[in-house]
PDB file of N, CA and C in Angstrom:
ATOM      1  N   UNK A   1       0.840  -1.178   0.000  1.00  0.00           N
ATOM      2  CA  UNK A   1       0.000   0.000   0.000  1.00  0.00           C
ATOM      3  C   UNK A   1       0.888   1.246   0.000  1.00  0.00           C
ATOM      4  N   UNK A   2       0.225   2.461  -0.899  1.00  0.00           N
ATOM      5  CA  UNK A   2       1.463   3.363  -0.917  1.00  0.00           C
ATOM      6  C   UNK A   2       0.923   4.419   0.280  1.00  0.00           C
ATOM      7  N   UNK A   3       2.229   5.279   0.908  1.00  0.00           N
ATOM      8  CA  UNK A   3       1.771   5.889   1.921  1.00  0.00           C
ATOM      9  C   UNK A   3       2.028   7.485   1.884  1.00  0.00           C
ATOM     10  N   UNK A   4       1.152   8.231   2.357  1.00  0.00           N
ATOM     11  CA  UNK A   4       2.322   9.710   2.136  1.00  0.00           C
ATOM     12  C   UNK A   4       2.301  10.161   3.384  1.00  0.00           C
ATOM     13  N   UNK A   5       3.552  11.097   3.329  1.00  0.00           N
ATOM     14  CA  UNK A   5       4.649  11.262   4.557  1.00  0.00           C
ATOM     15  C   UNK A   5       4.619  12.831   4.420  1.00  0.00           C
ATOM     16  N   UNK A   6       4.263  13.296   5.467  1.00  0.00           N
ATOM     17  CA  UNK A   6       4.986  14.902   5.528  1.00  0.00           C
ATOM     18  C   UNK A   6       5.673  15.159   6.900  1.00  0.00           C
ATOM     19  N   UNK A   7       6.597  16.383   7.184  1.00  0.00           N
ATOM     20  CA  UNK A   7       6.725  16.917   8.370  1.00  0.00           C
ATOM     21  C   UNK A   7       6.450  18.563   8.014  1.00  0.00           C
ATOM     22  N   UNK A   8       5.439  18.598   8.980  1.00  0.00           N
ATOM     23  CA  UNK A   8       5.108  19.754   9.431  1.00  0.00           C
ATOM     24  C   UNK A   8       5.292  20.857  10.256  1.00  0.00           C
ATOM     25  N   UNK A   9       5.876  21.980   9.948  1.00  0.00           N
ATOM     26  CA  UNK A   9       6.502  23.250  11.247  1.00  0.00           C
ATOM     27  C   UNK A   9       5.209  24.131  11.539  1.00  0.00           C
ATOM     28  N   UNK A  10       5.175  23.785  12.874  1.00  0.00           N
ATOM     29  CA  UNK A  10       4.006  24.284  13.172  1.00  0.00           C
ATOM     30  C   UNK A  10       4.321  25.746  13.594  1.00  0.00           C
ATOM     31  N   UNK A  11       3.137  26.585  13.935  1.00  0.00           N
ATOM     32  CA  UNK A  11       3.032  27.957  14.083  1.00  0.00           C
ATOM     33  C   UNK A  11       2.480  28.342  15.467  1.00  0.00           C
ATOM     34  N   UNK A  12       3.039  28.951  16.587  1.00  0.00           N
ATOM     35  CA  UNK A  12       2.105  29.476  17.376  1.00  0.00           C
ATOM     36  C   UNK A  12       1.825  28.637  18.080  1.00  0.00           C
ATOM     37  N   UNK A  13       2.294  27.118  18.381  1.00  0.00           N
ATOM     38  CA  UNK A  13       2.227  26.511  19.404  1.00  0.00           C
ATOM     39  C   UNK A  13       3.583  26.259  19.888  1.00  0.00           C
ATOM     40  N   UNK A  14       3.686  25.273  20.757  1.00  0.00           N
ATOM     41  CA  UNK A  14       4.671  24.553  21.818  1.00  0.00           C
ATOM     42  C   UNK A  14       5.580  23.579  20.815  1.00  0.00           C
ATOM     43  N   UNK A  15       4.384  22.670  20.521  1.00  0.00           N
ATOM     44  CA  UNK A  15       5.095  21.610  19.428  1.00  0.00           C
ATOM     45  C   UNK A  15       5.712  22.457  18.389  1.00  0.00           C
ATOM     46  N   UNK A  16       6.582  22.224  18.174  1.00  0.00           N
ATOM     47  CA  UNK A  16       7.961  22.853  16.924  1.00  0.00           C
ATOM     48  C   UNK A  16       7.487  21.778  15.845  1.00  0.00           C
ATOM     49  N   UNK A  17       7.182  20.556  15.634  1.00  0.00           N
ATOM     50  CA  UNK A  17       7.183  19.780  14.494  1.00  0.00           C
ATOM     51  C   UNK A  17       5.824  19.334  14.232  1.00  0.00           C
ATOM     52  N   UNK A  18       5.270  18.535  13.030  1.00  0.00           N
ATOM     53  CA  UNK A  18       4.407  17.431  13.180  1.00  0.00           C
ATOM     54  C   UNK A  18       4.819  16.313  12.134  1.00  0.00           C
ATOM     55  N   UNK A  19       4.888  15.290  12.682  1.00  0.00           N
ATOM     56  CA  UNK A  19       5.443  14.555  11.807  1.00  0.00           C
ATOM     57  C   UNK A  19       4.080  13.398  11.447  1.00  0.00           C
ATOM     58  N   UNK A  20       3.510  13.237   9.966  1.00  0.00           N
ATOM     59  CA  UNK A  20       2.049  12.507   9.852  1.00  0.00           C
ATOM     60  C   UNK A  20       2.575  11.806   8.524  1.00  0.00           C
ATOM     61  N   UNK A  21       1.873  10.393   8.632  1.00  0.00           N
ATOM     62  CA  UNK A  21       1.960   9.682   7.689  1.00  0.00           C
ATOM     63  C   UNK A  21       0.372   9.355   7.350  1.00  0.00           C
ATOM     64  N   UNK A  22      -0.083   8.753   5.889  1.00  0.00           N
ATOM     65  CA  UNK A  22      -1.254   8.759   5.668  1.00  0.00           C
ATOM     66  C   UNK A  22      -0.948   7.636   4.874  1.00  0.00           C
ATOM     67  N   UNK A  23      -1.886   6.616   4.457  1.00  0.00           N
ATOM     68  CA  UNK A  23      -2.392   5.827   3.300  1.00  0.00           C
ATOM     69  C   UNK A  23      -2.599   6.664   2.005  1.00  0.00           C
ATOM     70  N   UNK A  24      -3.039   5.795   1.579  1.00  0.00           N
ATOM     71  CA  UNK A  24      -3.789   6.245  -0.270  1.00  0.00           C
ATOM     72  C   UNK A  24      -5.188   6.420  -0.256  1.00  0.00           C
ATOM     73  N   UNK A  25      -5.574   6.100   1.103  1.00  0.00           N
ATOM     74  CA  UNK A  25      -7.184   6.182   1.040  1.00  0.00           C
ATOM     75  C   UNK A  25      -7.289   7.681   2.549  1.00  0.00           C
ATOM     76  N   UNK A  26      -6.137   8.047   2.710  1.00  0.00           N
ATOM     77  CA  UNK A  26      -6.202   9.161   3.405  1.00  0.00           C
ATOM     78  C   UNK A  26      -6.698   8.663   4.953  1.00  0.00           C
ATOM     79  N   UNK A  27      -6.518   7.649   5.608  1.00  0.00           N
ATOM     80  CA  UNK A  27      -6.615   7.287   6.510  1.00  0.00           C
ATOM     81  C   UNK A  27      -4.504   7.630   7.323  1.00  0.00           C
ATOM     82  N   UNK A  28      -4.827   7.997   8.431  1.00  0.00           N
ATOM     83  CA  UNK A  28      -3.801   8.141   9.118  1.00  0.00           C
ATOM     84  C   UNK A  28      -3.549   6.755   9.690  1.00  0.00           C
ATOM     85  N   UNK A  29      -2.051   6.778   9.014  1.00  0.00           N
ATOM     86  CA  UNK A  29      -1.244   6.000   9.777  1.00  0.00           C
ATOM     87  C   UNK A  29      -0.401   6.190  11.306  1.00  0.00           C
ATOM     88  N   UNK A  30       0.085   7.413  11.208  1.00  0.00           N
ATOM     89  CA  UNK A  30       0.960   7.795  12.555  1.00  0.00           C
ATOM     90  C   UNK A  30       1.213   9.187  12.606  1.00  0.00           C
ATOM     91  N   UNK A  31       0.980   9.667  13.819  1.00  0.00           N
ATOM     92  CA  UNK A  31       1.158  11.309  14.402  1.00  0.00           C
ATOM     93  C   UNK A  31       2.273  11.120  15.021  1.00  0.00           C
ATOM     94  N   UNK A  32       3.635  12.310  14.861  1.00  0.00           N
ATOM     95  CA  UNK A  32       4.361  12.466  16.072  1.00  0.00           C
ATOM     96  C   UNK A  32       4.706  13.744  16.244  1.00  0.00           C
ATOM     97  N   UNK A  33       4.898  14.444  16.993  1.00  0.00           N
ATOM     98  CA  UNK A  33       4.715  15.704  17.745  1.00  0.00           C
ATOM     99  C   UNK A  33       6.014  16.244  18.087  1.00  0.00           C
ATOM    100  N   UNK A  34       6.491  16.963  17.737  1.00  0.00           N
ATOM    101  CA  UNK A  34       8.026  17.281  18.384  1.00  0.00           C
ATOM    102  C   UNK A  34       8.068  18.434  19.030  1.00  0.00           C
ATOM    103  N   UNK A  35       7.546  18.369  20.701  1.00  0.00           N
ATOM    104  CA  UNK A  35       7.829  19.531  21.493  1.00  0.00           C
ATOM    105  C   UNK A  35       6.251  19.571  22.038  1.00  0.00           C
ATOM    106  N   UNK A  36       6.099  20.275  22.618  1.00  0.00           N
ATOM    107  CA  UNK A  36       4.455  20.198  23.470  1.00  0.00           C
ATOM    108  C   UNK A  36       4.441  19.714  24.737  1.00  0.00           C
ATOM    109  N   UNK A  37       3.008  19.650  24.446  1.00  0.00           N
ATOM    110  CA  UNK A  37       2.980  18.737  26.205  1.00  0.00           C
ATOM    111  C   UNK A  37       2.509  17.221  26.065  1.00  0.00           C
ATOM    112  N   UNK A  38       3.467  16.464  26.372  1.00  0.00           N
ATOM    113  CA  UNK A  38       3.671  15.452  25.508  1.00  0.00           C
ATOM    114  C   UNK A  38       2.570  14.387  25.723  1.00  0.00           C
ATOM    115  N   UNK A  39       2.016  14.217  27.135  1.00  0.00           N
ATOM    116  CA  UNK A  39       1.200  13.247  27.420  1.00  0.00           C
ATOM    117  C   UNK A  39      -0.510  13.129  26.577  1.00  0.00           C
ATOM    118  N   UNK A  40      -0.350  14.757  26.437  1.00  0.00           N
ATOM    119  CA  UNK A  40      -2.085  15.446  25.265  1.00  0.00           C
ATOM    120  C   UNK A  40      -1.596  15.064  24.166  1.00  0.00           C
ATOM    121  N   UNK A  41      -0.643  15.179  23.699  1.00  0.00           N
ATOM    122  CA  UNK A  41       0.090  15.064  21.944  1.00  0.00           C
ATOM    123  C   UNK A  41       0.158  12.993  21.719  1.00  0.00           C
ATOM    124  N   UNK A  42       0.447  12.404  22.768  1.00  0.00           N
ATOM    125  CA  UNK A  42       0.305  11.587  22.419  1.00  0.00           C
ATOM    126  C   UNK A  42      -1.097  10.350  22.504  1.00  0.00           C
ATOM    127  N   UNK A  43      -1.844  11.455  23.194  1.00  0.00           N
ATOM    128  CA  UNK A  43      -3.378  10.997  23.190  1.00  0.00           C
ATOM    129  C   UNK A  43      -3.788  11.137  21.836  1.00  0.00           C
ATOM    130  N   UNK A  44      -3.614  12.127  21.336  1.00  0.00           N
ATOM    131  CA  UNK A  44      -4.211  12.686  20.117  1.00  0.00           C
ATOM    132  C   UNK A  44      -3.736  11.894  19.149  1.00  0.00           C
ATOM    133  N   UNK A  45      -2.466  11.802  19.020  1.00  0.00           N
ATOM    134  CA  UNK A  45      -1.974  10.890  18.044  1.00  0.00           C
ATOM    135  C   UNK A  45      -2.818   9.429  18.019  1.00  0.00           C
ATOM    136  N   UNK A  46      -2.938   8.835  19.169  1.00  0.00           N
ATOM    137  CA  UNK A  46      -3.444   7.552  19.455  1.00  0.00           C
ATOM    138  C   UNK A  46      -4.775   7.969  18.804  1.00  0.00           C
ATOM    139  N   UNK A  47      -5.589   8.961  19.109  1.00  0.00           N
ATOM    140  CA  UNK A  47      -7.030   8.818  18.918  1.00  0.00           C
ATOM    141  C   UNK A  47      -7.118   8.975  17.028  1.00  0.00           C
ATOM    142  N   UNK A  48      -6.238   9.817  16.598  1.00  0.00           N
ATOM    143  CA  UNK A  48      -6.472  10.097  15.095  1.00  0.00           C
ATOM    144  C   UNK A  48      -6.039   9.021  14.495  1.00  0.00           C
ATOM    145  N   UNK A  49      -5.320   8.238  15.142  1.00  0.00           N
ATOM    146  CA  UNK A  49      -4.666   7.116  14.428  1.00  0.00           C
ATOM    147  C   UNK A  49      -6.054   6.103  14.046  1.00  0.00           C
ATOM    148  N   UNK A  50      -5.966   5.308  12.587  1.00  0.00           N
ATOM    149  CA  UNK A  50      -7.040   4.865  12.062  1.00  0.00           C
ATOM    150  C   UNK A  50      -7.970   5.264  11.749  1.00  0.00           C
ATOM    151  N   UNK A  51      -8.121   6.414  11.481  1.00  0.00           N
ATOM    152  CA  UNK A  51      -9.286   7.647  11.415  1.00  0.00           C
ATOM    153  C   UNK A  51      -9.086   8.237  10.080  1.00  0.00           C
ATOM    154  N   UNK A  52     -10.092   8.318   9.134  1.00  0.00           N
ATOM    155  CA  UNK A  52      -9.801   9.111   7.899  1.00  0.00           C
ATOM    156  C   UNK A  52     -10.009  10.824   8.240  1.00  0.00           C
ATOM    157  N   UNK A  53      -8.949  11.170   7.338  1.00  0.00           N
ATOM    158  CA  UNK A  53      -8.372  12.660   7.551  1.00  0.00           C
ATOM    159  C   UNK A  53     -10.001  13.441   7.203  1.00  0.00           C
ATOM    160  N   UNK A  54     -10.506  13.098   6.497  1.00  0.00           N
ATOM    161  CA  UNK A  54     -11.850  14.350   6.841  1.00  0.00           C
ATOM    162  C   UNK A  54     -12.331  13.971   7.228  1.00  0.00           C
ATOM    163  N   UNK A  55     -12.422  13.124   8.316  1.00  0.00           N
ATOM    164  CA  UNK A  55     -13.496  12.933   9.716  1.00  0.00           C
ATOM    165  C   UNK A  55     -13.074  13.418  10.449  1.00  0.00           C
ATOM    166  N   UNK A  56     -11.210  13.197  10.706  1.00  0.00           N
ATOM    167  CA  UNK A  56     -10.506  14.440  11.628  1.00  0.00           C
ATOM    168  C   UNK A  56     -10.545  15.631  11.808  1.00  0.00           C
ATOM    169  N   UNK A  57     -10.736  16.364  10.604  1.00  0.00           N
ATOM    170  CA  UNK A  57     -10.316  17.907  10.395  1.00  0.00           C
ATOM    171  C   UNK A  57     -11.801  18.598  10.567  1.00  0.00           C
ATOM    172  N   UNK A  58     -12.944  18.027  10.663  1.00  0.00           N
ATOM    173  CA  UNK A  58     -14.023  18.955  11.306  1.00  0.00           C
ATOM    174  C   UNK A  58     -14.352  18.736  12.734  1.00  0.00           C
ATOM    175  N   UNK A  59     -13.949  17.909  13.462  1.00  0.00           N
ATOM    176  CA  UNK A  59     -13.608  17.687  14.974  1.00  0.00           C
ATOM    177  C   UNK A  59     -12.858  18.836  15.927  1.00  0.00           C
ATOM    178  N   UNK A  60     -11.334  18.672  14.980  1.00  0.00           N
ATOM    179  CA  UNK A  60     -10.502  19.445  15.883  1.00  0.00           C
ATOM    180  C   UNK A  60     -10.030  21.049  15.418  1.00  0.00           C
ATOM    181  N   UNK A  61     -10.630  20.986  14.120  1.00  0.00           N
ATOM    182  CA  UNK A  61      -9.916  22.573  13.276  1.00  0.00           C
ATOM    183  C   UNK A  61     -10.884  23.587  14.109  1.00  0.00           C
ATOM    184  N   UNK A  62      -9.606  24.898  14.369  1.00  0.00           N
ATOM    185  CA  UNK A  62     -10.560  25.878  15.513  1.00  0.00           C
ATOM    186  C   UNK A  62     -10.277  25.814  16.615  1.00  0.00           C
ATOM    187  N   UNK A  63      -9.574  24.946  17.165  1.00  0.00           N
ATOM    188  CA  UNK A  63      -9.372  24.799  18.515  1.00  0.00           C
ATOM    189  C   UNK A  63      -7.953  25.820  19.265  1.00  0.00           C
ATOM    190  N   UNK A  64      -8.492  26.476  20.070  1.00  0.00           N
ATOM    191  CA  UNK A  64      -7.134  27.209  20.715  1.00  0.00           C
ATOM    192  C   UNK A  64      -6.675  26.804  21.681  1.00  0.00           C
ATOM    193  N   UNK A  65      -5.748  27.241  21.897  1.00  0.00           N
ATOM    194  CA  UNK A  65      -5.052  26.868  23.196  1.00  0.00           C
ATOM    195  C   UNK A  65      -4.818  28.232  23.549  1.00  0.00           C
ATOM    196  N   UNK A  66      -5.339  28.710  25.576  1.00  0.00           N
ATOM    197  CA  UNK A  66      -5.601  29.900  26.285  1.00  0.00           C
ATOM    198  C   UNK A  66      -5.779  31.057  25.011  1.00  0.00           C
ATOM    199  N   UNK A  67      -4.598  32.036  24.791  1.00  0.00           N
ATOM    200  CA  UNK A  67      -5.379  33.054  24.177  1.00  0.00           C
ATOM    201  C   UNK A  67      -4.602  32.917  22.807  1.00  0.00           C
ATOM    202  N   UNK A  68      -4.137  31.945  22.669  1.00  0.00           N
ATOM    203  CA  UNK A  68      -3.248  31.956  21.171  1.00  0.00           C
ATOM    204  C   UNK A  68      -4.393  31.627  19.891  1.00  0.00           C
ATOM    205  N   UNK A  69      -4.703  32.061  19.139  1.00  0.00           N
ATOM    206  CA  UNK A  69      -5.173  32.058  17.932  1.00  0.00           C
ATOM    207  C   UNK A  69      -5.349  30.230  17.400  1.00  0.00           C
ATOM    208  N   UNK A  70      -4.254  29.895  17.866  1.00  0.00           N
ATOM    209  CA  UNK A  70      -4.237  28.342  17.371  1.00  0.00           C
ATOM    210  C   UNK A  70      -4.003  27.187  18.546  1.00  0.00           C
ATOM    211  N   UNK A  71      -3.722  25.636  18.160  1.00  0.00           N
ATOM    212  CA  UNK A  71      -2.974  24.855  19.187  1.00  0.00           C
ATOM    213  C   UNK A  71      -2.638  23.567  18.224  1.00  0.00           C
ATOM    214  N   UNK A  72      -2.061  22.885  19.073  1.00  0.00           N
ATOM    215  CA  UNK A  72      -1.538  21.763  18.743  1.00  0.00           C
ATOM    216  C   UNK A  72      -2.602  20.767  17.578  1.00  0.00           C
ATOM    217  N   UNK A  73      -3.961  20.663  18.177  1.00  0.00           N
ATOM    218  CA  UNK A  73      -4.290  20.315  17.251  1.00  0.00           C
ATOM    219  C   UNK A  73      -5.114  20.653  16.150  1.00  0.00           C
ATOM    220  N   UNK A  74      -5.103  22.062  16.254  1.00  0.00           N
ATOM    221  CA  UNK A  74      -5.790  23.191  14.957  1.00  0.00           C
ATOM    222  C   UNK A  74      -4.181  22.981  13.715  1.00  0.00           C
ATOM    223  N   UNK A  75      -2.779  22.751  14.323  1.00  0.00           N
ATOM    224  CA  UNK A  75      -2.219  23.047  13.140  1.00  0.00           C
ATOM    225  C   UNK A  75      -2.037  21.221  13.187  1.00  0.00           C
ATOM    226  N   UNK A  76      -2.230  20.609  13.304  1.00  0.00           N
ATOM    227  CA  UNK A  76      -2.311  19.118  13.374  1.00  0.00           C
ATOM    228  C   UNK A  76      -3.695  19.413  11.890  1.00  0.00           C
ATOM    229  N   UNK A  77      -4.575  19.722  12.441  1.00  0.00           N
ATOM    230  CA  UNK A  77      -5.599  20.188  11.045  1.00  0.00           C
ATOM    231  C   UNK A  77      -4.465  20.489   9.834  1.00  0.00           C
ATOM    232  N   UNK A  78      -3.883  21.493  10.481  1.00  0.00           N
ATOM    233  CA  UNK A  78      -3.035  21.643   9.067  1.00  0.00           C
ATOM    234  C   UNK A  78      -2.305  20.691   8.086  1.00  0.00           C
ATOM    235  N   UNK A  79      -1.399  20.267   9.005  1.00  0.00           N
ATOM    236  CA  UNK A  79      -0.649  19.269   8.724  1.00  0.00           C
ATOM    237  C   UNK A  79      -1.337  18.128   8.313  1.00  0.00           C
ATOM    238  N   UNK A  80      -2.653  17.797   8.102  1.00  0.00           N
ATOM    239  CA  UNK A  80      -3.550  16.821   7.712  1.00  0.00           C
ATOM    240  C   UNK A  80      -4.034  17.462   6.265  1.00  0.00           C
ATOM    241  N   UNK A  81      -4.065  18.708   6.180  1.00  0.00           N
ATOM    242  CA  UNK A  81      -4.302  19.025   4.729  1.00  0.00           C
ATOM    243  C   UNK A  81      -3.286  19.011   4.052  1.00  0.00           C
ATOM    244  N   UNK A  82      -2.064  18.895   4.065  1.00  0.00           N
ATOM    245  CA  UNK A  82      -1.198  19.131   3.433  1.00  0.00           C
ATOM    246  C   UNK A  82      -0.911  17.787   3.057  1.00  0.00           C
ATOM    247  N   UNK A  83      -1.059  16.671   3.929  1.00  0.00           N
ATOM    248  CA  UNK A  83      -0.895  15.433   3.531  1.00  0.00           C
ATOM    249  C   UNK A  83      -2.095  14.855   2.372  1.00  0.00           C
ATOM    250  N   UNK A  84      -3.185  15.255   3.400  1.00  0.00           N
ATOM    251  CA  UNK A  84      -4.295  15.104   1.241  1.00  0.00           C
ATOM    252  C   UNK A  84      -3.801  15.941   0.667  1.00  0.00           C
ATOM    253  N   UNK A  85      -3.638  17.044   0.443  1.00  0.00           N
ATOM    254  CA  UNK A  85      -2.819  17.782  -1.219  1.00  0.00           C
ATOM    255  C   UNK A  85      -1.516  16.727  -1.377  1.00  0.00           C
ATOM    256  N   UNK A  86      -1.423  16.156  -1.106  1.00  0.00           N
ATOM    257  CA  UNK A  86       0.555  15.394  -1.648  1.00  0.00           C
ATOM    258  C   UNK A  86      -0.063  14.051  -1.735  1.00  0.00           C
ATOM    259  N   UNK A  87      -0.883  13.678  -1.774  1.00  0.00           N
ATOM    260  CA  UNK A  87      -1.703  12.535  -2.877  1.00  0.00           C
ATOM    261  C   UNK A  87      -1.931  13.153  -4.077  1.00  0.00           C
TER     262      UNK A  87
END
């Protein structure tokens, strides 16, 4: 099965990276997080894992963290679109 791979620099959060792999049918294979608060980052990863990417991205897109504009998993949204555009 072919898979696509991005790493993502996130904006405006804690986590500095996102590292996401996807299938061909846009189902997530694996989240990893580089920097944050690690015990939430790796919930999230666990929960998106097996989950197709647009069931994900109207769940969590929007979400802030205290007064920042964004969070971990609003640019996790991101980093999930960028992986469907690179199919």
């Amino acid at each position: 099965m072919k898979t696509k791979h991005i790493q993502y620099e996130t904006h405006g959060t804690c986590s500095k990276l996102i590292d996401v792999t996807a299938d061909e049918n846009d189902v997530i294979q694996q989240v990893f997080f580089l920097g944050g608060c690690n015990g939430n980052l790796q919930g999230i990863s666990q929960l998106v894992r097996g989950q197709k990417i647009d069931d994900v991205i109207p769940k969590i897109n929007g979400i802030r963290c205290g007064a920042k504009g964004t969070s971990c998993p609003d640019q996790l949204c991101r980093a999930l679109g960028s992986v469907r555009k690179a199919g």
